[in-house]
C-alpha atoms as a PDB file:
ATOM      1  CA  UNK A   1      38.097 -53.586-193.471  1.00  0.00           C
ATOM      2  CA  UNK A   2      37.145 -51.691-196.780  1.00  0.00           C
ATOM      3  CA  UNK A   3      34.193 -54.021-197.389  1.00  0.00           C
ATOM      4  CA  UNK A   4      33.018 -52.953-193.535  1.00  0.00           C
ATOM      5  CA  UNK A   5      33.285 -49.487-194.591  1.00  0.00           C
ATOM      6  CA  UNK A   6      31.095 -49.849-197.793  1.00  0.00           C
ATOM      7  CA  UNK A   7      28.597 -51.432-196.078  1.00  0.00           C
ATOM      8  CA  UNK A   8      28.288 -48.759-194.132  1.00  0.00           C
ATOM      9  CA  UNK A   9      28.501 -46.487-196.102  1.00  0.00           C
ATOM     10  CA  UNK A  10      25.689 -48.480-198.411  1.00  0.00           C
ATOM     11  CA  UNK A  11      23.520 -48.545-195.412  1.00  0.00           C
ATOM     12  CA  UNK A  12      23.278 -44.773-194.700  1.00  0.00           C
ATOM     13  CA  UNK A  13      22.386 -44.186-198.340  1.00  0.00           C
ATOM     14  CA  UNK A  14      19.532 -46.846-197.829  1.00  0.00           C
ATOM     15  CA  UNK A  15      18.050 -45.040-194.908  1.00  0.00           C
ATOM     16  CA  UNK A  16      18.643 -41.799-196.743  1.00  0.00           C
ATOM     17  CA  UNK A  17      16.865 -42.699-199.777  1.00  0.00           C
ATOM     18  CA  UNK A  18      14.044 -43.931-197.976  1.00  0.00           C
ATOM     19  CA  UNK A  19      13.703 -40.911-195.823  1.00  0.00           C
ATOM     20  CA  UNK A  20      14.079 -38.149-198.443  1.00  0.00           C
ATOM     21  CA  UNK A  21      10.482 -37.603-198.405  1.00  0.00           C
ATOM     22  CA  UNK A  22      10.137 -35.832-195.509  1.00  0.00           C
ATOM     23  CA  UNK A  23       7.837 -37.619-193.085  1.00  0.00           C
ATOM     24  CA  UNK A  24       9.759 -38.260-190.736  1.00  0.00           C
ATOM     25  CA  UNK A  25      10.175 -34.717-189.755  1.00  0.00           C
ATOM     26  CA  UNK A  26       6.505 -34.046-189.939  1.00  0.00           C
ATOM     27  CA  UNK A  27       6.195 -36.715-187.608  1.00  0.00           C
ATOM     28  CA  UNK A  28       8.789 -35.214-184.995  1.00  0.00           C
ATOM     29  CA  UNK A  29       6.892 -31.771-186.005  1.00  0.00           C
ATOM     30  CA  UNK A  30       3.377 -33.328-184.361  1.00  0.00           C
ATOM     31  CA  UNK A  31       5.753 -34.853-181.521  1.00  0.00           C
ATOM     32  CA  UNK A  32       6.653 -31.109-180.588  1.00  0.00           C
ATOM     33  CA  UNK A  33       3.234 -29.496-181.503  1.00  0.00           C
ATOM     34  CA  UNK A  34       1.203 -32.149-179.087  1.00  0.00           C
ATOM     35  CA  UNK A  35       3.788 -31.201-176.542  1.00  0.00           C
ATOM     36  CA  UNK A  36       3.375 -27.467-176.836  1.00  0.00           C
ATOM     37  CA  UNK A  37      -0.232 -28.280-176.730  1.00  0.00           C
ATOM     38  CA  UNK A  38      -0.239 -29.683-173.610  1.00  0.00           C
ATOM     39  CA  UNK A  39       1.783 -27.485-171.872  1.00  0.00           C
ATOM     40  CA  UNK A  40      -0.603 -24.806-173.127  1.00  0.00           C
ATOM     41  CA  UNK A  41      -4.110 -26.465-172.119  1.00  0.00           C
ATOM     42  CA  UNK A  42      -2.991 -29.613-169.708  1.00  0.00           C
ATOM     43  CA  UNK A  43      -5.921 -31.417-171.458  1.00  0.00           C
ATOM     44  CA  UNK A  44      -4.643 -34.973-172.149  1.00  0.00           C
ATOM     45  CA  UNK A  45      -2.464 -35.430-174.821  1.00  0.00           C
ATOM     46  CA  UNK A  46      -3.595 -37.666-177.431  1.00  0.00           C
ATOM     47  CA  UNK A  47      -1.315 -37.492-179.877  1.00  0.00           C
ATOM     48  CA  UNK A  48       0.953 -37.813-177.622  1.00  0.00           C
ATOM     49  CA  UNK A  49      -0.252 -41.713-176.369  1.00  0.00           C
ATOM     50  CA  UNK A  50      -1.626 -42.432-180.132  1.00  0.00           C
ATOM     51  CA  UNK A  51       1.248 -41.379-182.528  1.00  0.00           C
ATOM     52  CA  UNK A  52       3.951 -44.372-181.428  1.00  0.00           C
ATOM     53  CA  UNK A  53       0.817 -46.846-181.870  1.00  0.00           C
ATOM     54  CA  UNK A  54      -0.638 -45.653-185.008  1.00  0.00           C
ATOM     55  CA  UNK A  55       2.340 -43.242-186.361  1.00  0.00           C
ATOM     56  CA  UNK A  56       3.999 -46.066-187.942  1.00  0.00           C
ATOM     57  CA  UNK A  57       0.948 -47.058-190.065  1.00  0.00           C
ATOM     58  CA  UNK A  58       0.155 -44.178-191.404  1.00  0.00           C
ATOM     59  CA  UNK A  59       3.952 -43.166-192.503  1.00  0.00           C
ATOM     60  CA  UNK A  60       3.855 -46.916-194.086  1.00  0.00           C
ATOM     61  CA  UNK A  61       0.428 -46.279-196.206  1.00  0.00           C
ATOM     62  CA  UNK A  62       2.440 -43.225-197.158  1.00  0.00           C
ATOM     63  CA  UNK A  63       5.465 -44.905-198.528  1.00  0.00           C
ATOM     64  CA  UNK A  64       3.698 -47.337-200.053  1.00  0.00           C
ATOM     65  CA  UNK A  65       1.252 -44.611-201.685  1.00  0.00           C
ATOM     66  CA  UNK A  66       4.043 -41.799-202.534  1.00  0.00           C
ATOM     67  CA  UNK A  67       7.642 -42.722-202.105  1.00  0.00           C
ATOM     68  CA  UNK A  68       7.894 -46.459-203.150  1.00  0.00           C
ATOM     69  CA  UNK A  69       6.220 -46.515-205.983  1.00  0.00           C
ATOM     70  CA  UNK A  70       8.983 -43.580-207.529  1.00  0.00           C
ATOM     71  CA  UNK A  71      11.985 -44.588-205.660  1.00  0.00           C
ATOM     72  CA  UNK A  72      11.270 -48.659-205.211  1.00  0.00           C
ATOM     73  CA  UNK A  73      11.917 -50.027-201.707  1.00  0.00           C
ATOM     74  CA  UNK A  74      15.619 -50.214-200.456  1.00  0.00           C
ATOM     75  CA  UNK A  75      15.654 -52.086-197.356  1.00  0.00           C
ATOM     76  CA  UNK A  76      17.841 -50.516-194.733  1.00  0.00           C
ATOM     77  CA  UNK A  77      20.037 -52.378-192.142  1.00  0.00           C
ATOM     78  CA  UNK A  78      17.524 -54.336-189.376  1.00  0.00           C
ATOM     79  CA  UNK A  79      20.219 -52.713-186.846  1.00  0.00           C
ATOM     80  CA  UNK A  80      20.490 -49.614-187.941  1.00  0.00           C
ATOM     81  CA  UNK A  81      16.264 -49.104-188.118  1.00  0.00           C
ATOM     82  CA  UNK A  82      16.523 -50.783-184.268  1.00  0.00           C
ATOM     83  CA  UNK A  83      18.761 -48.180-183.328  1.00  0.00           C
ATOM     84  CA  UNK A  84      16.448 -45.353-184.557  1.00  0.00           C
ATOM     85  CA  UNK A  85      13.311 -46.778-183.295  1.00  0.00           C
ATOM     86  CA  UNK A  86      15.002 -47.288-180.296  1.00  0.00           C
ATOM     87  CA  UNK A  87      16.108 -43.990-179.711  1.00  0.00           C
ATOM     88  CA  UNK A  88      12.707 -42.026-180.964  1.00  0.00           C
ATOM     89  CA  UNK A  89      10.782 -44.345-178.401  1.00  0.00           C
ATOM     90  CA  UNK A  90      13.350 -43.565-175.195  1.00  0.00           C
ATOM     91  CA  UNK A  91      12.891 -39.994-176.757  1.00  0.00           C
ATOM     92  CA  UNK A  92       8.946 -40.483-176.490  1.00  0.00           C
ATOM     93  CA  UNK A  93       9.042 -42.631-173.430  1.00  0.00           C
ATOM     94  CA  UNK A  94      11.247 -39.978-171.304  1.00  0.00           C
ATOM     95  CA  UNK A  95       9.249 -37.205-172.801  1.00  0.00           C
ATOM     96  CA  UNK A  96       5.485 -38.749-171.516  1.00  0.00           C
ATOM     97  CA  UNK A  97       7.434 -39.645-168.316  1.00  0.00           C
ATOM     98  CA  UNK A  98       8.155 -35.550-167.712  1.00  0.00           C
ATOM     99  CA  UNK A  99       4.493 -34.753-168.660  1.00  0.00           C
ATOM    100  CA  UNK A 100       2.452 -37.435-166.503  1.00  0.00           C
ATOM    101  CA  UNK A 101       4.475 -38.763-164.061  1.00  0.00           C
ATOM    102  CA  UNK A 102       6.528 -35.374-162.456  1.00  0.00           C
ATOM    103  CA  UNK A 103       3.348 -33.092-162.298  1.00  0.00           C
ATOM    104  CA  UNK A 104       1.964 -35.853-159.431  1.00  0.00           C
ATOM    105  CA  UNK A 105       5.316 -36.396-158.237  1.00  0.00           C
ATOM    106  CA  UNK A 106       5.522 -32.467-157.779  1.00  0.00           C
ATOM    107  CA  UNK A 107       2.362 -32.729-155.468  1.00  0.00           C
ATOM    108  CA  UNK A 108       4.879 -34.109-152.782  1.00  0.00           C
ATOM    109  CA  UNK A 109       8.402 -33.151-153.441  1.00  0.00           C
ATOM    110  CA  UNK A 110      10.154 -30.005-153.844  1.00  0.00           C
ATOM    111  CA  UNK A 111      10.761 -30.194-157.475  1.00  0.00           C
ATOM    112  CA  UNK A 112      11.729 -26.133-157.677  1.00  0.00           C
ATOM    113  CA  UNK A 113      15.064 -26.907-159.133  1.00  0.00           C
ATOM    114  CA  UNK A 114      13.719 -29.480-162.313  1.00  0.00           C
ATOM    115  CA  UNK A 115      11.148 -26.582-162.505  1.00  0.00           C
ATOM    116  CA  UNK A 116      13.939 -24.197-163.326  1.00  0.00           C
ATOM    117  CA  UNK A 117      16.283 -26.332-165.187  1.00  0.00           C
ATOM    118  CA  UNK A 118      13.187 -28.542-167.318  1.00  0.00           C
ATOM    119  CA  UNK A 119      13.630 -26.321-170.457  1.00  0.00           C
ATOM    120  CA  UNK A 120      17.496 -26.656-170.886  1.00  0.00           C
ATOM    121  CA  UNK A 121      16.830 -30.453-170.388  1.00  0.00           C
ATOM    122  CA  UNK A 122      14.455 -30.784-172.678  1.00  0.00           C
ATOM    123  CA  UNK A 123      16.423 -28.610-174.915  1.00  0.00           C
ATOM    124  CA  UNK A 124      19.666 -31.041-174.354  1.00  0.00           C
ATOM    125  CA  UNK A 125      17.446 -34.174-175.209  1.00  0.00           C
ATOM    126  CA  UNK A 126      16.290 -33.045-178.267  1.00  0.00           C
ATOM    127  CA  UNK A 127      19.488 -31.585-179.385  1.00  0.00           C
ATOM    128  CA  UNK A 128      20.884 -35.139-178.852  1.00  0.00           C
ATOM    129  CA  UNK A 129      17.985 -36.865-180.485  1.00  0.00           C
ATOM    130  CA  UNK A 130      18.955 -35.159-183.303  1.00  0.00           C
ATOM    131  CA  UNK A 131      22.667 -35.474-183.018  1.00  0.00           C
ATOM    132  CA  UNK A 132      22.419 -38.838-183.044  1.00  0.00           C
ATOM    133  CA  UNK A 133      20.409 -39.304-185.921  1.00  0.00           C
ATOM    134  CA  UNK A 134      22.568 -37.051-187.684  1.00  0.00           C
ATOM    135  CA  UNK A 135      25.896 -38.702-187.375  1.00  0.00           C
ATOM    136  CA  UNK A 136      24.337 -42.301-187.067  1.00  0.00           C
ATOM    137  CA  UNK A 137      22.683 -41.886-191.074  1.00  0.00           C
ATOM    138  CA  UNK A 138      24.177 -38.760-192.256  1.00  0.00           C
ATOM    139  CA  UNK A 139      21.770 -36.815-192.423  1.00  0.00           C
ATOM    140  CA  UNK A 140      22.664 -33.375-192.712  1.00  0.00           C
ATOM    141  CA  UNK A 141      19.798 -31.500-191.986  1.00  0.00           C
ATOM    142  CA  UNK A 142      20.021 -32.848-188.374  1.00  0.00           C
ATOM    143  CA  UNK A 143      22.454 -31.367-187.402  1.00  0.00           C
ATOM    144  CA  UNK A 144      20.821 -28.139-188.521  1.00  0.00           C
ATOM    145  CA  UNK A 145      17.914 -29.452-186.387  1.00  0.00           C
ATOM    146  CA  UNK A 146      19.991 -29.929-183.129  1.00  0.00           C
ATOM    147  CA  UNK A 147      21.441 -26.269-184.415  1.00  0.00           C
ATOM    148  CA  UNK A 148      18.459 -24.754-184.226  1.00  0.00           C
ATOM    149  CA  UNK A 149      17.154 -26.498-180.811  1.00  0.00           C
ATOM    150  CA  UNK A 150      20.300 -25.104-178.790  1.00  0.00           C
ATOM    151  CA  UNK A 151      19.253 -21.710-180.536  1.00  0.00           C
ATOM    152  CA  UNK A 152      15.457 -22.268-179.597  1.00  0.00           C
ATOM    153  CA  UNK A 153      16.284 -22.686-175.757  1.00  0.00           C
ATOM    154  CA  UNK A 154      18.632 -19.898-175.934  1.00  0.00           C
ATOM    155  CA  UNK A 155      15.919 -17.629-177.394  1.00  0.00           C
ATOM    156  CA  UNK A 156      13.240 -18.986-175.319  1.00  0.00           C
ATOM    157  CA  UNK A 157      15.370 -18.243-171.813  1.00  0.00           C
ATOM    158  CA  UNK A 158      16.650 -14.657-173.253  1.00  0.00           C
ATOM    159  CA  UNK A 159      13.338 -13.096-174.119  1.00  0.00           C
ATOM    160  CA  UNK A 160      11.583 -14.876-170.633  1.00  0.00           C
ATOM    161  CA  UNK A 161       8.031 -15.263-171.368  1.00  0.00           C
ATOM    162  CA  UNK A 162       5.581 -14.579-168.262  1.00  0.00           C
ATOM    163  CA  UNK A 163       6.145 -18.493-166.747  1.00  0.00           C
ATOM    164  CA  UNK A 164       8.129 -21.804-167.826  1.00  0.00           C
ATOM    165  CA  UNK A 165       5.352 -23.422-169.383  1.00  0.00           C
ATOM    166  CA  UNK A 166       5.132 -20.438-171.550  1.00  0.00           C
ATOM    167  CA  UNK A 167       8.852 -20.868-172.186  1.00  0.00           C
ATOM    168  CA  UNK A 168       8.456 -24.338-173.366  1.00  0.00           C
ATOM    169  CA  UNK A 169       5.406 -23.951-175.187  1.00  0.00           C
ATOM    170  CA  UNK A 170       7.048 -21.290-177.254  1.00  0.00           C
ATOM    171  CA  UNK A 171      10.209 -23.678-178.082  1.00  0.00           C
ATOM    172  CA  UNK A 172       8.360 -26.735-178.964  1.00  0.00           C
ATOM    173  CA  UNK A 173       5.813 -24.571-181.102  1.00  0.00           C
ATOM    174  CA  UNK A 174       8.809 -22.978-183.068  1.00  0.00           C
ATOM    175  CA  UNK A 175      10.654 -26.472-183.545  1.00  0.00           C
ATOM    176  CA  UNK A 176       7.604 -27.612-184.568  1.00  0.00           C
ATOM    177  CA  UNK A 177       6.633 -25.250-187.398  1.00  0.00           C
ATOM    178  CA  UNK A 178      10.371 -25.640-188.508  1.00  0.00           C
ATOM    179  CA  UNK A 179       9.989 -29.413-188.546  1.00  0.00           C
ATOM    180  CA  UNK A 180       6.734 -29.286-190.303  1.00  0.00           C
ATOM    181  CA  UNK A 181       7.295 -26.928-192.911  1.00  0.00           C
ATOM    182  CA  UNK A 182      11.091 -28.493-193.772  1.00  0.00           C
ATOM    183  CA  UNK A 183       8.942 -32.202-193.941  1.00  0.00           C
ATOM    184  CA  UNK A 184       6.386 -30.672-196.596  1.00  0.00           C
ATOM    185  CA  UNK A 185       8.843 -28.766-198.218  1.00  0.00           C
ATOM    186  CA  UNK A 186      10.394 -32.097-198.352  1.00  0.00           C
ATOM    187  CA  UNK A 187       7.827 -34.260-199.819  1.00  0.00           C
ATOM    188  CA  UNK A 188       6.715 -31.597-202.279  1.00  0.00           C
ATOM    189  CA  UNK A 189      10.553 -31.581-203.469  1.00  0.00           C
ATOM    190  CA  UNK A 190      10.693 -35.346-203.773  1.00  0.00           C
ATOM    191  CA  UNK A 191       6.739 -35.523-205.436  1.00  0.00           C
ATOM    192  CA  UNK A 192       8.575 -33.464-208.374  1.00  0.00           C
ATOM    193  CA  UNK A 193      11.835 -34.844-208.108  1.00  0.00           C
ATOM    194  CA  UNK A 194      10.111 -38.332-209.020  1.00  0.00           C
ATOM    195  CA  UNK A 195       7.252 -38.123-211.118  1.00  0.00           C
ATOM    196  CA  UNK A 196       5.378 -41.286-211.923  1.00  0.00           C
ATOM    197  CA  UNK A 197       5.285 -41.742-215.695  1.00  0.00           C
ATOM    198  CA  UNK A 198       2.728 -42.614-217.858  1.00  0.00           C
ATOM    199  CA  UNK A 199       3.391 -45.968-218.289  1.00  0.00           C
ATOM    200  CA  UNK A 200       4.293 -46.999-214.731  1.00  0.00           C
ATOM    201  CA  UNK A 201       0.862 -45.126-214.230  1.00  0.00           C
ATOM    202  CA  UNK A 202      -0.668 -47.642-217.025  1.00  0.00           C
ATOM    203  CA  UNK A 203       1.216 -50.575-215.396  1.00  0.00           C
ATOM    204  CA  UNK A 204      -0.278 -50.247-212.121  1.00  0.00           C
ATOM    205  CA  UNK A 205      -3.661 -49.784-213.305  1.00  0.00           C
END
């Protein structure tokens, strides 16, 4: 039973390790800023349709750039990583759902009460989004996250911007900035924490 326990244990500090360096709340910062942009402008959302296809590359090239190279590569659990991925792409899938298919479906049904209600469900999925992640890897900062989303929709439904859409936009905007900023903050933190010496510098060349 112990050796169950260490192993999970050992696996959260795997996934923690590997995600110290912040991108994976820029990437939920562009998530909410593409969504704020489109309920702003209603242009198509390209980053939006483009960031689960070419998101994963990019953080990847990162890694391999920035946080490998300092930290070395600790493989987390294959189940644990298919729970996450899992979970970001329902979060993704529901989310482009809400944006493309309910403004057509709105065209023919009385969808007055979603209307009213959309922002305190969005609010609730992201709040659990992050819940989840929190207590699934222990990541503390999550839970500061999902903190701060119940406080966004709060804020966003007490000071009642001129429509909905204005509503949202404003929530997903703020989580957004908080997202990106903590992810830099992040990855300038771990840049500094783990400098590349000289001779791993050498080595490599």
């Amino acid at each position: 039973m112990n050796k169950k326990i260490n192993l999970k244990e050992m696996e959260k500090k795997a996934f923690k390790d590997s995600n110290q360096d912040g991108l994976m709340e820029i990437v939920f910062g562009v998530i909410f800023f593409s969504i704020a942009g489109y309920t702003h402008t209603k242009d198509l959302p390209i980053l939006l349709i483009f960031l689960p296809i070419f998101g994963p590359m990019v953080m990847q090239f990162i890694r391999n750039t920035f946080t490998y190279p300092r930290i070395g590569y600790a493989r987390p659990s294959s189940k644990m990583a298919k729970q996450i991925i899992v979970v970001l792409f329902l979060y993704m899938f529901i989310v482009l759902f809400m944006v493309f298919v309910l403004p057509v479906i709105g065209d023919s049904w009385d969808l007055s009460l979603w209307h009213n209600w959309s922002l305190v469900f969005y609010g609730i999925l992201t709040t659990g989004a992050f819940l989840y992640i929190g207590y699934k890897v222990g990541i503390t900062r999550y839970y500061i996250f999902a903190t701060l989303s119940v406080i966004g929709v709060i804020a966003a439904s007490v000071i009642e911007f001129k429509t909905l859409e204005r509503d949202m936009e404003m929530y997903f905007l703020g989580m957004s900035g908080v997202l990106i900023f903590t992810g830099i903050a992040l990855f300038l933190v771990f840049l500094r924490k783990y400098p590349i010496s000289k001779e791993e510098k050498t080595d490599d060349n």
